[in-house]
PDB file of N, CA and C in Angstrom:
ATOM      1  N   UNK A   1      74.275 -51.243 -30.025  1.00  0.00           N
ATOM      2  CA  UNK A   1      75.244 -52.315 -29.960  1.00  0.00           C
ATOM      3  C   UNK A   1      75.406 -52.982 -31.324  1.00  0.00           C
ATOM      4  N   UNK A   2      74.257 -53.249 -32.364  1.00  0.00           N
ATOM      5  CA  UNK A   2      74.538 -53.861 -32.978  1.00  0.00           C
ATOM      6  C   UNK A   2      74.939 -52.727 -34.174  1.00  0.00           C
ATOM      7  N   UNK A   3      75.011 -51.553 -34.256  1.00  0.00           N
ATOM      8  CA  UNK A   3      75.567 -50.817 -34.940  1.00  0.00           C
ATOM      9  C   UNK A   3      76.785 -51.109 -35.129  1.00  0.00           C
ATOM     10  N   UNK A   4      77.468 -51.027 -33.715  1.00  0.00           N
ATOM     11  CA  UNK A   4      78.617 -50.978 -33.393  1.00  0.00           C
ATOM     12  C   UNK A   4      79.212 -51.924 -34.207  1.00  0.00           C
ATOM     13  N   UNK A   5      78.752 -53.258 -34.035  1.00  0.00           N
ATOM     14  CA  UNK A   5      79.042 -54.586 -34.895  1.00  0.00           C
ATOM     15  C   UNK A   5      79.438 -54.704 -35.792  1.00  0.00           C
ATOM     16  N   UNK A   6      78.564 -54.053 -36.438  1.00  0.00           N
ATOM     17  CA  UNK A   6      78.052 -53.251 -38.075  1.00  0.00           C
ATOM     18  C   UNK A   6      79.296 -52.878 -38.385  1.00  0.00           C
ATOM     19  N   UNK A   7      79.414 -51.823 -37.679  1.00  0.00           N
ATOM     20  CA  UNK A   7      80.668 -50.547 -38.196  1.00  0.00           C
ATOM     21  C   UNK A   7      82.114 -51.306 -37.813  1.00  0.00           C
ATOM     22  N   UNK A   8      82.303 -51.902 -37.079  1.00  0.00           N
ATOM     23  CA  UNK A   8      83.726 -53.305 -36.622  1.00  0.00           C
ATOM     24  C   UNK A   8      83.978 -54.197 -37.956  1.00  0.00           C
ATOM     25  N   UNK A   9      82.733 -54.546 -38.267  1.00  0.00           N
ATOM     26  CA  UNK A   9      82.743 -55.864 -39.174  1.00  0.00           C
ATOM     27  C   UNK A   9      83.260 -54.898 -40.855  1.00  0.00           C
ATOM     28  N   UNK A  10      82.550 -53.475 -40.651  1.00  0.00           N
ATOM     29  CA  UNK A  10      82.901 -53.109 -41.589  1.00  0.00           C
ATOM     30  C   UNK A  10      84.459 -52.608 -41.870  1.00  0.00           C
ATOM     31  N   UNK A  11      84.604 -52.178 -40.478  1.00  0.00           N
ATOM     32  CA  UNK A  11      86.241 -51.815 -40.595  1.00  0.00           C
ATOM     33  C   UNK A  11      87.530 -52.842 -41.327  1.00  0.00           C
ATOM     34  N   UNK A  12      86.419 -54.224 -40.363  1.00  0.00           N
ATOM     35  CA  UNK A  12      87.685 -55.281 -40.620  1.00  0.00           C
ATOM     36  C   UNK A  12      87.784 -55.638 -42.246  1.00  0.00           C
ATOM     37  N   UNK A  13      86.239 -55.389 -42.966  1.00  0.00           N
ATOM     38  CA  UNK A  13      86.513 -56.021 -44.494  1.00  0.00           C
ATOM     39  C   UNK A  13      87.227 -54.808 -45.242  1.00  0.00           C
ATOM     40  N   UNK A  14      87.290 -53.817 -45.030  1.00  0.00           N
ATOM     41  CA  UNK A  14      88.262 -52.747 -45.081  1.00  0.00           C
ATOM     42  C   UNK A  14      89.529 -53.062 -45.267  1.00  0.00           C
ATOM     43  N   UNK A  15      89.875 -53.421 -43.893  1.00  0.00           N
ATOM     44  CA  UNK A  15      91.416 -53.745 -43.641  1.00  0.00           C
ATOM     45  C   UNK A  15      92.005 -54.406 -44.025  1.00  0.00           C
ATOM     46  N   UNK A  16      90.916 -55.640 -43.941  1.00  0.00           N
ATOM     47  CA  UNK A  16      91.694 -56.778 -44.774  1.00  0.00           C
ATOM     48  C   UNK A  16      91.151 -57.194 -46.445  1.00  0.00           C
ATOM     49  N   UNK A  17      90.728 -56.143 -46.767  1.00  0.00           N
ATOM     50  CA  UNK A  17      90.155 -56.185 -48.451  1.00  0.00           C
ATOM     51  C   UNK A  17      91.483 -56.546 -48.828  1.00  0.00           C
ATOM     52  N   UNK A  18      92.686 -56.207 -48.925  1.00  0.00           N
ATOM     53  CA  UNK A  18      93.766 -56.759 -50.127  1.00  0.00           C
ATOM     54  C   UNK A  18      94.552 -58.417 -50.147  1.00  0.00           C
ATOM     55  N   UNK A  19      94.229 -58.833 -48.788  1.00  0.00           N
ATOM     56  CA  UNK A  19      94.560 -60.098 -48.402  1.00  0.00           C
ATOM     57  C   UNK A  19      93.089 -61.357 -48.828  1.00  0.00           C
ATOM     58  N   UNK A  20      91.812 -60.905 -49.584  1.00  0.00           N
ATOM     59  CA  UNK A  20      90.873 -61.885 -49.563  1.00  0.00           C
ATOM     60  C   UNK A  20      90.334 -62.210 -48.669  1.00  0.00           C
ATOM     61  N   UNK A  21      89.853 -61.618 -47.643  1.00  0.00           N
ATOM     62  CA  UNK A  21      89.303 -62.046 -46.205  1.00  0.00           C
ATOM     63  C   UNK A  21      88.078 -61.776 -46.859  1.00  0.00           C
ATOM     64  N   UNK A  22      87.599 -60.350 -47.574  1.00  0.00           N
ATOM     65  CA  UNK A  22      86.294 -59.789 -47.932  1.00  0.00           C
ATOM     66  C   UNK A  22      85.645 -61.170 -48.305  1.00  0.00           C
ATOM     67  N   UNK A  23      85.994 -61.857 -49.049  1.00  0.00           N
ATOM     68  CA  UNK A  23      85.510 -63.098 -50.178  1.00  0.00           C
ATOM     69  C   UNK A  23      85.166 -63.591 -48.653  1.00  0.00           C
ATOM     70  N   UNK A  24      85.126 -64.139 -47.792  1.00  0.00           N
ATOM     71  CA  UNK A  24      85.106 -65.233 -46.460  1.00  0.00           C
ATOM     72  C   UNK A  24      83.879 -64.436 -45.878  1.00  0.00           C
ATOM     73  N   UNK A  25      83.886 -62.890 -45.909  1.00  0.00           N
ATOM     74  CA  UNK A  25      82.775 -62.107 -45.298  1.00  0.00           C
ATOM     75  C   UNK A  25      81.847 -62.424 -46.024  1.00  0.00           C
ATOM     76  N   UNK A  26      81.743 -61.942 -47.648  1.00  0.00           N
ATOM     77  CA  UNK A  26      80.854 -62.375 -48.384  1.00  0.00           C
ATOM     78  C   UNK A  26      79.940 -63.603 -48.050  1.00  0.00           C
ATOM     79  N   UNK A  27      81.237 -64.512 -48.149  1.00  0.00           N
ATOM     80  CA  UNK A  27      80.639 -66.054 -48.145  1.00  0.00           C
ATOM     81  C   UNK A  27      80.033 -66.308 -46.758  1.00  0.00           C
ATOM     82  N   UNK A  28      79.762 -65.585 -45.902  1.00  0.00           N
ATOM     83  CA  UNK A  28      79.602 -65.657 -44.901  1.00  0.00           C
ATOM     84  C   UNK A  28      78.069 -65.231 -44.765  1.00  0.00           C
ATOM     85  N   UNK A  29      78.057 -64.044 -45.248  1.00  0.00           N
ATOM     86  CA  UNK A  29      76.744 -62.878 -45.679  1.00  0.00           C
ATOM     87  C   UNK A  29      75.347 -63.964 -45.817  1.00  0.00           C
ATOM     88  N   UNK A  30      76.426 -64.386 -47.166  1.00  0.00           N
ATOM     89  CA  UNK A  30      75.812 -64.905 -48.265  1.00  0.00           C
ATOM     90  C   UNK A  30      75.122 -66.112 -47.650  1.00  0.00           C
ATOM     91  N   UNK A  31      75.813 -67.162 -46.902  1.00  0.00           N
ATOM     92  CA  UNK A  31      75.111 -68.455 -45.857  1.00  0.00           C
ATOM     93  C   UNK A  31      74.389 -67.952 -45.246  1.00  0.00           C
ATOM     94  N   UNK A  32      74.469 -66.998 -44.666  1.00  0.00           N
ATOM     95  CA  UNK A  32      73.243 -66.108 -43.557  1.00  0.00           C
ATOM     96  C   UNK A  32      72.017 -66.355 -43.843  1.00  0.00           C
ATOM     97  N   UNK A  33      72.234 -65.667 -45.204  1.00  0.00           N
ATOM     98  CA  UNK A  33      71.126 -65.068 -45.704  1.00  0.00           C
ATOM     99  C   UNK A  33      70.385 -66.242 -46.650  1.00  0.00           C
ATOM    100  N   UNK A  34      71.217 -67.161 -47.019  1.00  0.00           N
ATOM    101  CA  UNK A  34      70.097 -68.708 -47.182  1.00  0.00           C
ATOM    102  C   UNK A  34      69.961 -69.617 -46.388  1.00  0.00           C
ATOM    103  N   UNK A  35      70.595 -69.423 -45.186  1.00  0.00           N
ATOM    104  CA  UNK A  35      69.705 -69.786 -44.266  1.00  0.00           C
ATOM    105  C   UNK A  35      68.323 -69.486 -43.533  1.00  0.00           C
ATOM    106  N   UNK A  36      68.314 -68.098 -43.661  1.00  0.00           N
ATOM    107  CA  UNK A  36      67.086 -67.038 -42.902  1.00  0.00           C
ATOM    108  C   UNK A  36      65.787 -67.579 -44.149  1.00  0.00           C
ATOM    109  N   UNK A  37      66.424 -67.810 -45.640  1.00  0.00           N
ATOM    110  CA  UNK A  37      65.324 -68.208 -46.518  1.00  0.00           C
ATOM    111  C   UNK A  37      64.813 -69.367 -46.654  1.00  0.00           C
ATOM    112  N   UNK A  38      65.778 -70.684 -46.330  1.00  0.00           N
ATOM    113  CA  UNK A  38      65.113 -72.047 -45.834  1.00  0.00           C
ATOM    114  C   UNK A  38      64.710 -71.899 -44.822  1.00  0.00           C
ATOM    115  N   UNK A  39      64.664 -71.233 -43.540  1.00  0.00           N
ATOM    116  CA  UNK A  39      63.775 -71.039 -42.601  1.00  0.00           C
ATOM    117  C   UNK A  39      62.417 -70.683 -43.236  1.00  0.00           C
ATOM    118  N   UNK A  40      62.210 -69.007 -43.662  1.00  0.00           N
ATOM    119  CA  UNK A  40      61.118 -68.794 -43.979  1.00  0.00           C
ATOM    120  C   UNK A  40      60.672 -70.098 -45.057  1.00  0.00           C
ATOM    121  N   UNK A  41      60.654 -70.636 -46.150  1.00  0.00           N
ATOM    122  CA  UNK A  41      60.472 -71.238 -46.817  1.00  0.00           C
ATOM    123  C   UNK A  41      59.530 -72.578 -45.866  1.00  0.00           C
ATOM    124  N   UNK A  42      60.293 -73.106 -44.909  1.00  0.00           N
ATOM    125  CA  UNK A  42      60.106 -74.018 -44.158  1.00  0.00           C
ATOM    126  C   UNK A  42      58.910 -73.436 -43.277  1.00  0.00           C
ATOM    127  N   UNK A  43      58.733 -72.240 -42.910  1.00  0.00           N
ATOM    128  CA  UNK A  43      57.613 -71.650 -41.847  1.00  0.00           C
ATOM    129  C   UNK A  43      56.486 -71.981 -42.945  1.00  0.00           C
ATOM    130  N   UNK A  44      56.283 -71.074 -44.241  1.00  0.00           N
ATOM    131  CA  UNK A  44      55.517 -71.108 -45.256  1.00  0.00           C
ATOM    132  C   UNK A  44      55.126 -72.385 -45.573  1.00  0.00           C
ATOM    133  N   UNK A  45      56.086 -73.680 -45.524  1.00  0.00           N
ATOM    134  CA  UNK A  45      55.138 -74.544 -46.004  1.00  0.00           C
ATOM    135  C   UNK A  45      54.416 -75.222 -44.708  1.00  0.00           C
ATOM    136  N   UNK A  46      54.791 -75.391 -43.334  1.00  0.00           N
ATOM    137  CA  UNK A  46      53.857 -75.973 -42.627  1.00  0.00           C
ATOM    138  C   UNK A  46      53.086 -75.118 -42.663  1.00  0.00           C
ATOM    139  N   UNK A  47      53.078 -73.767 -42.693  1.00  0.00           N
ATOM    140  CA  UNK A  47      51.242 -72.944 -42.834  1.00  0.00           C
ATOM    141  C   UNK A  47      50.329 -73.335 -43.899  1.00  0.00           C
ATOM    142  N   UNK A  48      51.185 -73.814 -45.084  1.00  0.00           N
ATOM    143  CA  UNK A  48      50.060 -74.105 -45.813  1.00  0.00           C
ATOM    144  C   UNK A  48      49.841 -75.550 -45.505  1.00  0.00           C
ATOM    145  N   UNK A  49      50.641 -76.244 -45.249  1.00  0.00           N
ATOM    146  CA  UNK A  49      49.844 -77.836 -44.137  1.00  0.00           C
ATOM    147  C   UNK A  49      49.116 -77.604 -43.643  1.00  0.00           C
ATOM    148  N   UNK A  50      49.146 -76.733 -42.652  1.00  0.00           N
ATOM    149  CA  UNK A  50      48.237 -76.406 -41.526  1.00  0.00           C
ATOM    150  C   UNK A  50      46.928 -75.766 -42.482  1.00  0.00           C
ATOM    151  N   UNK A  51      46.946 -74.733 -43.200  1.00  0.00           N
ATOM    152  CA  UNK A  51      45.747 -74.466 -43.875  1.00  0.00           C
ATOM    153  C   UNK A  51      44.984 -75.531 -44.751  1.00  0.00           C
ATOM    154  N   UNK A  52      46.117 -76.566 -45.387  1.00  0.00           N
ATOM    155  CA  UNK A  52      45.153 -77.893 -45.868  1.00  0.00           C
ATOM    156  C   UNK A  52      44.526 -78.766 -45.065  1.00  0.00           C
ATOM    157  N   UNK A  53      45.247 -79.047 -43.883  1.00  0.00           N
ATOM    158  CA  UNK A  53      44.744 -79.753 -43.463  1.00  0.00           C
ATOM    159  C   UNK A  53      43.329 -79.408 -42.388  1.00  0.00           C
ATOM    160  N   UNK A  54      43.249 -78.146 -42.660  1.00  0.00           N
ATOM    161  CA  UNK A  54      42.151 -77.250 -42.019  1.00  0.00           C
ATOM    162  C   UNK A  54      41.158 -77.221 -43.000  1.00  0.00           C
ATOM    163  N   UNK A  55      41.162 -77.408 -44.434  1.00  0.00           N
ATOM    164  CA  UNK A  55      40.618 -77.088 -45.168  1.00  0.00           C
ATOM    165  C   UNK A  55      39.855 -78.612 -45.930  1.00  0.00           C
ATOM    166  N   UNK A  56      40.728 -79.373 -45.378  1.00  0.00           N
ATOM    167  CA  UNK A  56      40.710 -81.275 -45.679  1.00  0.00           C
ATOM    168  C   UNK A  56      39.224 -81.174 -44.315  1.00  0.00           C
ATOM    169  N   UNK A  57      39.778 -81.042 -43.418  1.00  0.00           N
ATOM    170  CA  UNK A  57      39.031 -81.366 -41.834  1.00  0.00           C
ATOM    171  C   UNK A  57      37.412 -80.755 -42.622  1.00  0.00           C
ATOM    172  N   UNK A  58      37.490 -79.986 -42.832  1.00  0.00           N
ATOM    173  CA  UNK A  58      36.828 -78.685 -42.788  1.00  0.00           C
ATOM    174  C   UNK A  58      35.780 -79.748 -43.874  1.00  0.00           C
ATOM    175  N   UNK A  59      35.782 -80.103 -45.231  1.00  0.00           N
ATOM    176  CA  UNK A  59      35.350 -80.867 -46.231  1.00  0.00           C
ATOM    177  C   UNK A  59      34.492 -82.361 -45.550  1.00  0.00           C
ATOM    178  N   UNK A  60      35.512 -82.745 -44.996  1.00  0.00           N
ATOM    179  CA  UNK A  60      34.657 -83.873 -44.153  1.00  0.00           C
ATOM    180  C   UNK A  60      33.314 -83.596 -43.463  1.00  0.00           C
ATOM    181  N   UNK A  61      33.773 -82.663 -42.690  1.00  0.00           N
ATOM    182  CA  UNK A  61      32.762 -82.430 -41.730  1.00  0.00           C
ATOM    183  C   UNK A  61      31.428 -81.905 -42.362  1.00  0.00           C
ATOM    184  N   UNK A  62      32.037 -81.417 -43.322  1.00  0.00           N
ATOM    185  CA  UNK A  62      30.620 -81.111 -43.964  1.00  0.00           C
ATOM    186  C   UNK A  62      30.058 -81.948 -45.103  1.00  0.00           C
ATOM    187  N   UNK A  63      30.974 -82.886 -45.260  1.00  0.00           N
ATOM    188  CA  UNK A  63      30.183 -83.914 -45.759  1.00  0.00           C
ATOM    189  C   UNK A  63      29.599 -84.869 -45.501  1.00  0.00           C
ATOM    190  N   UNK A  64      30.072 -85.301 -44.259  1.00  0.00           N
ATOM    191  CA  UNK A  64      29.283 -85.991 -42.606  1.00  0.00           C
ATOM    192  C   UNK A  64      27.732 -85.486 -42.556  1.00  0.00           C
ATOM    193  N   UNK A  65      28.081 -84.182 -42.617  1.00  0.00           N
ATOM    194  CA  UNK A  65      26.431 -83.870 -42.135  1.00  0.00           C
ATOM    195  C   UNK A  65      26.013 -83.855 -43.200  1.00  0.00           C
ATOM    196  N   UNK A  66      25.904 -83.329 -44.569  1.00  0.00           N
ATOM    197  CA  UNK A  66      24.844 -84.048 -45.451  1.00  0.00           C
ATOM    198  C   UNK A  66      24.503 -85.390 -46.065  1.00  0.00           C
ATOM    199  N   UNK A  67      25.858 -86.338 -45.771  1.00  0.00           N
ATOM    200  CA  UNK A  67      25.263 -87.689 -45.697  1.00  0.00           C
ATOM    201  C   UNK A  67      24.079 -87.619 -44.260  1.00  0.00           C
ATOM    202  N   UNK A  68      24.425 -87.530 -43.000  1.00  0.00           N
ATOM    203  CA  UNK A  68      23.013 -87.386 -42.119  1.00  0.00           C
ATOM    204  C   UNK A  68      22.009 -86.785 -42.219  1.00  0.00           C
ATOM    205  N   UNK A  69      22.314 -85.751 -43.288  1.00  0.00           N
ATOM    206  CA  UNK A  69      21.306 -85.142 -43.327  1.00  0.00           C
ATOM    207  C   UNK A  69      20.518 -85.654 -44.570  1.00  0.00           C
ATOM    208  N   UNK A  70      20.780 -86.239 -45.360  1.00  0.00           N
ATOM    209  CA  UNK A  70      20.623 -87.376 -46.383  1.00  0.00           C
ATOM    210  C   UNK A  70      19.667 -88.896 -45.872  1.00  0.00           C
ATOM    211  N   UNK A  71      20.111 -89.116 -44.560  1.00  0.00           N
ATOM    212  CA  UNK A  71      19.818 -90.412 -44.107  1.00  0.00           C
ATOM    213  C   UNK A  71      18.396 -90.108 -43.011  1.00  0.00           C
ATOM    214  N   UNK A  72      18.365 -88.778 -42.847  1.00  0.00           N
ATOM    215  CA  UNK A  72      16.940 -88.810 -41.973  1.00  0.00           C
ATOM    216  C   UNK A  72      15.771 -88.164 -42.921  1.00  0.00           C
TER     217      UNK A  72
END
């Protein structure tokens, strides 16, 4: 199915290549495809939140226990 799409979408920038439609496909492509990259971009940075703040947690806790372990 989505071949099919494929091969439609391609017909139409075809057809209408001499009228400037292609430029609208392009520009079209082109939003797609920075959108799909502020997504990823946006996934990537809460993982690395998530890994700091795993890595923040992580520091405490072990500095908890050698202050207790300091105090007995």
């Amino acid at each position: 199915m989505r071949i099919l799409a494929i091969v439609a979408y391609a017909a139409c920038v075809f057809l209408l290549f001499g009228c400037g439609l292609e430029s609208a496909g392009t520009a079209a492509i082109a939003a797609k495809q920075q959108a799909e990259q502020a997504k990823q971009a946006k996934e990537n940075l809460d993982t690395v939140r998530k890994d700091i703040d795993a890595a923040t947690n992580a520091a405490e806790q072990s500095r908890k226990k050698a202050e207790e372990a300091a105090e007995n």
